[in-house]
C-alpha atoms as a PDB file:
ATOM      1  CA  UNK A   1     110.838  46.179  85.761  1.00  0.00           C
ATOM      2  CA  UNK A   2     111.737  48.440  88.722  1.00  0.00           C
ATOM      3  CA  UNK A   3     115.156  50.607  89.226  1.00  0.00           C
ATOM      4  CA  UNK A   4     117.689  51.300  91.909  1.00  0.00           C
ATOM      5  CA  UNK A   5     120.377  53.168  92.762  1.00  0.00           C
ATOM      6  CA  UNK A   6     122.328  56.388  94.736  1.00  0.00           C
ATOM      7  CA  UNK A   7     121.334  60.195  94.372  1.00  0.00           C
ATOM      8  CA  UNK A   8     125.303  60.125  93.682  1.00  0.00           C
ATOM      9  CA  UNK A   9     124.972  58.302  89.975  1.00  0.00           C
ATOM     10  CA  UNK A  10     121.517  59.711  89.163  1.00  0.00           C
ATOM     11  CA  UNK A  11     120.338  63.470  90.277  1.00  0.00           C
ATOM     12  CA  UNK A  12     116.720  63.732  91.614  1.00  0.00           C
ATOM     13  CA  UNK A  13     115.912  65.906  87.949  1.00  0.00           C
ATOM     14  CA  UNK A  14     117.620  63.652  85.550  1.00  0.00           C
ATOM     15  CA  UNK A  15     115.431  60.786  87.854  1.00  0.00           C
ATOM     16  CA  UNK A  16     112.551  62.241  87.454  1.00  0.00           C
ATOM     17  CA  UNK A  17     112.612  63.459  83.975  1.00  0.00           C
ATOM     18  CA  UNK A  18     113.332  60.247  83.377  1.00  0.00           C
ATOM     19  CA  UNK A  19     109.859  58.836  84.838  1.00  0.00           C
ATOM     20  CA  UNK A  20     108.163  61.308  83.369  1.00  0.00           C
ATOM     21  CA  UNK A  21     109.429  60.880  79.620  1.00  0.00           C
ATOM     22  CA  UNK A  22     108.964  57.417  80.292  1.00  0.00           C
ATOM     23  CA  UNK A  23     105.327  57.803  81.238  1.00  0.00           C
ATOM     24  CA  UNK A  24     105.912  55.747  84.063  1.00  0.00           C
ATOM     25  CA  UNK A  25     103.141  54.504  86.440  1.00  0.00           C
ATOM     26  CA  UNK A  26     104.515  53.311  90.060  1.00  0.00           C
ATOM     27  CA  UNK A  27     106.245  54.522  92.765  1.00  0.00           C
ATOM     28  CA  UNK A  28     109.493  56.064  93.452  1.00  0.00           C
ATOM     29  CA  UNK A  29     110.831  55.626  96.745  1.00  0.00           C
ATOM     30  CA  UNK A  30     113.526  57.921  98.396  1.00  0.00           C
ATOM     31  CA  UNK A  31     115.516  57.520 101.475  1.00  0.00           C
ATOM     32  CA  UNK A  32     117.820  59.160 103.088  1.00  0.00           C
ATOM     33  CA  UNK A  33     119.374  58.166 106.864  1.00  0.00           C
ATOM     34  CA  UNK A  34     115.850  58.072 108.653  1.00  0.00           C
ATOM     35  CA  UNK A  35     113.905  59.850 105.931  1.00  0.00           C
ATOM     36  CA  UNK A  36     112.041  58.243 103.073  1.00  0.00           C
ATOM     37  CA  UNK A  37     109.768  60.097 100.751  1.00  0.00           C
ATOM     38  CA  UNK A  38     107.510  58.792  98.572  1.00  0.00           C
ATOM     39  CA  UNK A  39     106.451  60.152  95.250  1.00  0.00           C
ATOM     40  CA  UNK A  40     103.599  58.410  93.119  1.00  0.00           C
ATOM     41  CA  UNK A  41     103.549  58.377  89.319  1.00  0.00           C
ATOM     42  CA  UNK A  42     100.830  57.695  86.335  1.00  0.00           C
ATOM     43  CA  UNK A  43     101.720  57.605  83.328  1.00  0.00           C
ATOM     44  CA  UNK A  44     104.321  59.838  83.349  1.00  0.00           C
ATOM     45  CA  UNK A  45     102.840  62.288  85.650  1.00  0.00           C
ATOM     46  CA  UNK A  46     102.585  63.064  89.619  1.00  0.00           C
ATOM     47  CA  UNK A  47      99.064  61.897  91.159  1.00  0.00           C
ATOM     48  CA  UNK A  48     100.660  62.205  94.832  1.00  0.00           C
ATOM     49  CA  UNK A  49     103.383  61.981  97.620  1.00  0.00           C
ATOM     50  CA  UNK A  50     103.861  60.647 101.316  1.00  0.00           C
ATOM     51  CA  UNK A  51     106.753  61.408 103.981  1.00  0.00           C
ATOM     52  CA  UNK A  52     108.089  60.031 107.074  1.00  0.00           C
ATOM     53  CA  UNK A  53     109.341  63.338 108.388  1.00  0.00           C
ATOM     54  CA  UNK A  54     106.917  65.094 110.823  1.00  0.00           C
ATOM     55  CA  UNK A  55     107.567  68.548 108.821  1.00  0.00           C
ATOM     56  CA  UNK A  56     105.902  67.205 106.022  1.00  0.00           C
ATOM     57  CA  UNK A  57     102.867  66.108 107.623  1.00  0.00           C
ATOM     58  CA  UNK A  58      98.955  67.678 105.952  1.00  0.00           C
ATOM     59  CA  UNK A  59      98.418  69.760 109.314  1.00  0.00           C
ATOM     60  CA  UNK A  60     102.005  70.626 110.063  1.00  0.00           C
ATOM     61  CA  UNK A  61     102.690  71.783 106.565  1.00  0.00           C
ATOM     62  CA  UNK A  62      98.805  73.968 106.646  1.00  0.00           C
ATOM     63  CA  UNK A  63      99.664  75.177 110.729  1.00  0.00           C
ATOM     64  CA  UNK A  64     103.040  76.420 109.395  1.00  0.00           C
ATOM     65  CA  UNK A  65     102.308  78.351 106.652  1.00  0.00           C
ATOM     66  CA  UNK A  66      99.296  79.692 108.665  1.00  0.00           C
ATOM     67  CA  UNK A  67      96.508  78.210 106.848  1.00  0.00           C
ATOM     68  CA  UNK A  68      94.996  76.543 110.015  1.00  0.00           C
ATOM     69  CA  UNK A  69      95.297  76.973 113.435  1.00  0.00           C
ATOM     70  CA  UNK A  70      96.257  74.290 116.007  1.00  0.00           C
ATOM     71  CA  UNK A  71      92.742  73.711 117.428  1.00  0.00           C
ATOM     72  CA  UNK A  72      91.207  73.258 113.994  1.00  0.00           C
ATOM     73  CA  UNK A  73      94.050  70.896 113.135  1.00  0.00           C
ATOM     74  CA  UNK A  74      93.167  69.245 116.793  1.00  0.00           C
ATOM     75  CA  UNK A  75      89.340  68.906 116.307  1.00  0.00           C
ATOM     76  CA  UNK A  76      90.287  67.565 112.557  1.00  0.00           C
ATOM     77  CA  UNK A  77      92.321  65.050 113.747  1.00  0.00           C
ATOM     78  CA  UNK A  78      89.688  63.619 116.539  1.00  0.00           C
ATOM     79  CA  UNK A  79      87.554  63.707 113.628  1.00  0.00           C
ATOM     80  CA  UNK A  80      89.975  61.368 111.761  1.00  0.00           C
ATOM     81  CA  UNK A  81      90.269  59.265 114.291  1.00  0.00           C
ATOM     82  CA  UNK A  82      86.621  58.469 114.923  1.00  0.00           C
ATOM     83  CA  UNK A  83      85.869  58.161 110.875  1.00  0.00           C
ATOM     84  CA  UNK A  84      89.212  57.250 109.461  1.00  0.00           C
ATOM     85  CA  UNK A  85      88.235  59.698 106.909  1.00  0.00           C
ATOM     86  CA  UNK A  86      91.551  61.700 104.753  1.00  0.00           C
ATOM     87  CA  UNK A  87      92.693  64.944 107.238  1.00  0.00           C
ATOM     88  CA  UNK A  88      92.081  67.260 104.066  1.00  0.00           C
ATOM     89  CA  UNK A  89      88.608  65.915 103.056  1.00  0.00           C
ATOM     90  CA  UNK A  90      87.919  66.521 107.108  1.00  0.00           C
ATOM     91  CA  UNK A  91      88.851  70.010 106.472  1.00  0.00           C
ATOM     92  CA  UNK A  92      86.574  70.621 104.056  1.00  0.00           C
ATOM     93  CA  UNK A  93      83.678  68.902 105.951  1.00  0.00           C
ATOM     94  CA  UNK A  94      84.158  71.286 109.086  1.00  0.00           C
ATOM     95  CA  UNK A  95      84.553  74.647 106.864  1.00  0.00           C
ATOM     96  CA  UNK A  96      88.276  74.938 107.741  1.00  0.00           C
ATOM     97  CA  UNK A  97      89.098  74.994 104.198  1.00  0.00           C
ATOM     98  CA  UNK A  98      87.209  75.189 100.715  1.00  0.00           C
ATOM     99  CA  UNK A  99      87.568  72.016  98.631  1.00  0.00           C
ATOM    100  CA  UNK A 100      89.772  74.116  95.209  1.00  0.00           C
ATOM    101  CA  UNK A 101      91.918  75.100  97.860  1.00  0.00           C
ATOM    102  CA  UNK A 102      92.873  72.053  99.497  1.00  0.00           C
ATOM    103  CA  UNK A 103      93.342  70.349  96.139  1.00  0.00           C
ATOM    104  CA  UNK A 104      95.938  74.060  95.475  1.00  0.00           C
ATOM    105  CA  UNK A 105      97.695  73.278  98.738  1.00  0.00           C
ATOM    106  CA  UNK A 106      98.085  69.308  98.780  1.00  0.00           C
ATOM    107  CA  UNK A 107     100.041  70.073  95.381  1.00  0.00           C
ATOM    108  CA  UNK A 108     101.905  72.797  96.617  1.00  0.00           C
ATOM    109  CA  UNK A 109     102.932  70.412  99.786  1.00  0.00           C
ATOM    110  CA  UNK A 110     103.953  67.883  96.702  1.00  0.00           C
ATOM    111  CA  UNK A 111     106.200  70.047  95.232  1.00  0.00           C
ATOM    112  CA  UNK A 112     108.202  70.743  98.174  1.00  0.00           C
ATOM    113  CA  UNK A 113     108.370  67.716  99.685  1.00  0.00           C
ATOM    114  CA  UNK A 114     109.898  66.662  96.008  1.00  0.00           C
ATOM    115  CA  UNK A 115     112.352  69.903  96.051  1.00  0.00           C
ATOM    116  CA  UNK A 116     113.477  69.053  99.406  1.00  0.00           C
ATOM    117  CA  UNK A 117     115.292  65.769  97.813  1.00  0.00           C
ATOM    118  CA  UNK A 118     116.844  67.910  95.228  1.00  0.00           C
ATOM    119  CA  UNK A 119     119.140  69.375  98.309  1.00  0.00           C
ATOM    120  CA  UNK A 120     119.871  65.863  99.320  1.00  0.00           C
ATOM    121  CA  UNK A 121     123.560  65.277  99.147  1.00  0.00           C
ATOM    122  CA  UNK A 122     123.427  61.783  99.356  1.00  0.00           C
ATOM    123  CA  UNK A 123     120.266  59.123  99.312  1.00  0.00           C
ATOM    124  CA  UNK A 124     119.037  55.871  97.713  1.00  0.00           C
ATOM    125  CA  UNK A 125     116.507  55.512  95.763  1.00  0.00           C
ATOM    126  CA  UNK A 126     113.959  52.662  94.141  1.00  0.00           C
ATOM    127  CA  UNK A 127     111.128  52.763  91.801  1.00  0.00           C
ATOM    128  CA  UNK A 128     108.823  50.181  91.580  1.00  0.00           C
ATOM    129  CA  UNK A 129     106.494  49.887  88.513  1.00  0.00           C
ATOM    130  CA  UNK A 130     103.091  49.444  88.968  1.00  0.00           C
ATOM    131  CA  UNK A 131     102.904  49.516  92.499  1.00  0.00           C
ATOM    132  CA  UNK A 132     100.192  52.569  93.860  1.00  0.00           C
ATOM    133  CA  UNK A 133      98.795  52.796  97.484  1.00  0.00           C
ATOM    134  CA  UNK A 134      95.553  51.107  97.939  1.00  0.00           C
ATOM    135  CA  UNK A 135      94.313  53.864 100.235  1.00  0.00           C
ATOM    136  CA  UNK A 136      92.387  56.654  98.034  1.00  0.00           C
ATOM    137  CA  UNK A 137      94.457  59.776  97.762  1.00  0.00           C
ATOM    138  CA  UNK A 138      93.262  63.596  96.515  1.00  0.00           C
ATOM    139  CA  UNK A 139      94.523  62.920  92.757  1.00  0.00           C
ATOM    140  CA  UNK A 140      96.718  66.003  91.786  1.00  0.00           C
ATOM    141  CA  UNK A 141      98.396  66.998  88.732  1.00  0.00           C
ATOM    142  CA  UNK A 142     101.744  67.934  89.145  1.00  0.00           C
ATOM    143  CA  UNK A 143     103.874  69.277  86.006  1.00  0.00           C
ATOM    144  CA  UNK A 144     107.252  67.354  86.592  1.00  0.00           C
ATOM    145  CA  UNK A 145     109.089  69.991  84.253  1.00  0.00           C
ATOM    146  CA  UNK A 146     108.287  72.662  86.323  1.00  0.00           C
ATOM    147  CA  UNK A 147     109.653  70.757  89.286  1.00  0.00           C
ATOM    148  CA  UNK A 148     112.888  69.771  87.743  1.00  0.00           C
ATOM    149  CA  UNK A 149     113.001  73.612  86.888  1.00  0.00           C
ATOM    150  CA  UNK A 150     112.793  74.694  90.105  1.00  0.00           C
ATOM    151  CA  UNK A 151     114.757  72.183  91.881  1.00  0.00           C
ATOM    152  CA  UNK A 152     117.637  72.979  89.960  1.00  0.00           C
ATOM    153  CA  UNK A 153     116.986  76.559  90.877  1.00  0.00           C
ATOM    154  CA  UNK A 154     116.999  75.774  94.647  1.00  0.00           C
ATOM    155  CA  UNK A 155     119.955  73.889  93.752  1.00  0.00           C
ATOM    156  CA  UNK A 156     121.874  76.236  92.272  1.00  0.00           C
ATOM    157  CA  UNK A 157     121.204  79.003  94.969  1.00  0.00           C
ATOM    158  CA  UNK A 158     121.923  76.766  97.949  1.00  0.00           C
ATOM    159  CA  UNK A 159     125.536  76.330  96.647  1.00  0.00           C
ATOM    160  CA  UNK A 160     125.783  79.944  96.262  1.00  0.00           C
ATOM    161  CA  UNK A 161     124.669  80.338 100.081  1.00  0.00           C
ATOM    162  CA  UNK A 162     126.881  77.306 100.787  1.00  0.00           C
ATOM    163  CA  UNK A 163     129.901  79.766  98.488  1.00  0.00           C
ATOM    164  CA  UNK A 164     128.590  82.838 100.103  1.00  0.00           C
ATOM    165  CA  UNK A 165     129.155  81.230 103.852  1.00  0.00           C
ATOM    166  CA  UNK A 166     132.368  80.152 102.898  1.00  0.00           C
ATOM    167  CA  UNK A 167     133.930  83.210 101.916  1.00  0.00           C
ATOM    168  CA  UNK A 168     131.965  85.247 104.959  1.00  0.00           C
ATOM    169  CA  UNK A 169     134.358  82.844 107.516  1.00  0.00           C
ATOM    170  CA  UNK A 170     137.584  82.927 105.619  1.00  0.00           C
ATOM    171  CA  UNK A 171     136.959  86.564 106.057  1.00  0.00           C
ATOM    172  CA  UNK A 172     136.153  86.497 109.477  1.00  0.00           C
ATOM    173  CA  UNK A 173     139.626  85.141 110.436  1.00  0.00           C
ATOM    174  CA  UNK A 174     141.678  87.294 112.481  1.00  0.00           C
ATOM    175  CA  UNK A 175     144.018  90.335 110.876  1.00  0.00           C
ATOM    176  CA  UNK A 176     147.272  91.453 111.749  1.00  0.00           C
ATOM    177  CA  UNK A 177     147.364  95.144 112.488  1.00  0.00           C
ATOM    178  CA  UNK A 178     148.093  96.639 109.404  1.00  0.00           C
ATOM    179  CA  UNK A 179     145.958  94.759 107.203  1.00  0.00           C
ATOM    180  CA  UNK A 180     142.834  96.088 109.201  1.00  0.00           C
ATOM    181  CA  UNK A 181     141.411  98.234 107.172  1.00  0.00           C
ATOM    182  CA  UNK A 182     142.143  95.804 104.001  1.00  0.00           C
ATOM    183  CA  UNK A 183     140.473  92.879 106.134  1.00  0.00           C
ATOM    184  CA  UNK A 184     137.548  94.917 107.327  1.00  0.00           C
ATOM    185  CA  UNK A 185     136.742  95.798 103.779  1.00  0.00           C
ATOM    186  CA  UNK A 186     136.933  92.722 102.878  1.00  0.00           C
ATOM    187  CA  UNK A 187     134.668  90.918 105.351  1.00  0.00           C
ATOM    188  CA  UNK A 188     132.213  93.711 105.041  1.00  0.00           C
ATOM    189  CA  UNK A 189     132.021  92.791 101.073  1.00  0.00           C
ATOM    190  CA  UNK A 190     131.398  89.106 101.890  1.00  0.00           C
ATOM    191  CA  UNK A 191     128.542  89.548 104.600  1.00  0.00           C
ATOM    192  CA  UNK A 192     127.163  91.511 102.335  1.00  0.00           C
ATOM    193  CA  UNK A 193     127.050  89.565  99.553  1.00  0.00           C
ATOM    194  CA  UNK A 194     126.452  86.719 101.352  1.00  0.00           C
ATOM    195  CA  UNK A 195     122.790  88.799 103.160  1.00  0.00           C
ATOM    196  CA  UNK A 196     121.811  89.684  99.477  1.00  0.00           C
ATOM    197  CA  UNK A 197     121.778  85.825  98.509  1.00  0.00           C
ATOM    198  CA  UNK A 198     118.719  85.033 101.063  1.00  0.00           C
ATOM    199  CA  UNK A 199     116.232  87.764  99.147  1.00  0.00           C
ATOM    200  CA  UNK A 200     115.961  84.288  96.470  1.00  0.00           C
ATOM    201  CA  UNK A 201     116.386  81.739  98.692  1.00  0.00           C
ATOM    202  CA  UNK A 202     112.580  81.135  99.609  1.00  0.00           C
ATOM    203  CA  UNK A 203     109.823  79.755  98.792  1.00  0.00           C
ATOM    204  CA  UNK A 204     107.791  82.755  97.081  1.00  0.00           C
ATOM    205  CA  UNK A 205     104.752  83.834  99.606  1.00  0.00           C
ATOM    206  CA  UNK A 206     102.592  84.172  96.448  1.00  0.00           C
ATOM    207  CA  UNK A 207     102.598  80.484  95.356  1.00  0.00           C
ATOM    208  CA  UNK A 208     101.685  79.918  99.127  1.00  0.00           C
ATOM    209  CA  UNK A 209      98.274  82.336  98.880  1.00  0.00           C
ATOM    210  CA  UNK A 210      96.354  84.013  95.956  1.00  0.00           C
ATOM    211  CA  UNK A 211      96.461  86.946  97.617  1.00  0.00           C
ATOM    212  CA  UNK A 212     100.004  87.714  97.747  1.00  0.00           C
ATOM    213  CA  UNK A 213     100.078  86.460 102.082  1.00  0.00           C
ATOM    214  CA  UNK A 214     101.785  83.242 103.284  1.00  0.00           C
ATOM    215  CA  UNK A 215      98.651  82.277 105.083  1.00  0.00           C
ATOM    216  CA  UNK A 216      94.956  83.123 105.128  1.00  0.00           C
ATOM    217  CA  UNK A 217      93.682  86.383 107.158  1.00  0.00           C
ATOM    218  CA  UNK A 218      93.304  86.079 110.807  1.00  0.00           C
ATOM    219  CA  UNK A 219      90.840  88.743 112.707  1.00  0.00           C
END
């Protein structure tokens, strides 16, 4: 029997622990305005995901964290096109990327794609039991605690940025002459407290490469 309902009644982590605990197998379908996301479940855990939005795209997603460049992306996709072979098993055909890798980054492109509905403020969502694409997909593992961890994290810091910005423009309003000093204090305070909130508010470079880099060496 599948679900409905609005990001509103149900967060994305109670949602998802909820699929997981459950040991549901299906697919849980997210949308918000033009955007639907796509997460796929077995038994419990996360095998896969799918997007409409262009950022999450395979080559976008590898081109922007500067795993690939645009012309292997390019001569990857012809590639696809001729064989209607999977993007990532094309990139490990052509040498663009080892196989363990791929498999590393598909699941890292997962979880963000997933995280990214965690700052959703509003969205509607459906799960339907039983129903997986037809279409093979690179099977990955993903822990669903460990998401529901993080999420919340990104959750929790974005409303401190959101705080942070707040009190940085109620600051920023203008001061009568002798309150200057007072005000400039003030403001000063804010920006910087509001600065020292961004050093968390990223995705951590070394989940992105083994070696501590966002992307792989270029010469």
């Amino acid at each position: 029997m599948g679900v409905s309902g609005n990001l509103k009644t149900m967060l994305p982590g109670d949602l998802l622990q909820w699929l997981s605990l459950g040991q549901k197998t299906g697919t849980l379908v997210v949308t918000s305005k033009s955007v639907e996301k796509k997460v796929f479940f077995k038994q419990g855990r996360v095998i896969s995901s799918a997007s409409n939005d262009p950022r999450d795209y395979l080559g976008q997603f590898l081109i922007s964290h500067g795993f690939i460049s645009e012309a292997e992306l390019m001569k990857a996709m012809e590639v696809q096109h001729q064989s209607g072979i999977l993007l990532g098993k094309i990139l490990v055909m052509i040498d663009v990327i080892p196989e363990g890798e791929l498999v590393r980054l598909m699941r890292l492109k997962a979880e963000e794609e997933i995280y990214d509905i965690f700052l959703w403020r509003e969205g509607e969502f459906r799960f339907l039991d039983d129903e997986l694409p037809t279409m093979e997909m690179i099977p990955l593992q993903v822990d669903v605690t460990g998401i529901i961890m993080e999420g919340t994290r990104r959750v929790d810091e974005w409303s401190r940025i959101r705080e942070g910005s707040r009190r940085v423009a109620e600051n920023d309003r203008p001061c009568r002459r002798w309150q200057t000093n007072d005000c400039r204090d003030r403001a000063r305070g804010a920006r910087v407290s509001f600065c020292g909130l961004f050093d968390t508010a990223h995705i951590d470079a070394r989940r992105l490469h083994p070696n501590g880099r966002a992307g792989r060496s270029r010469d």
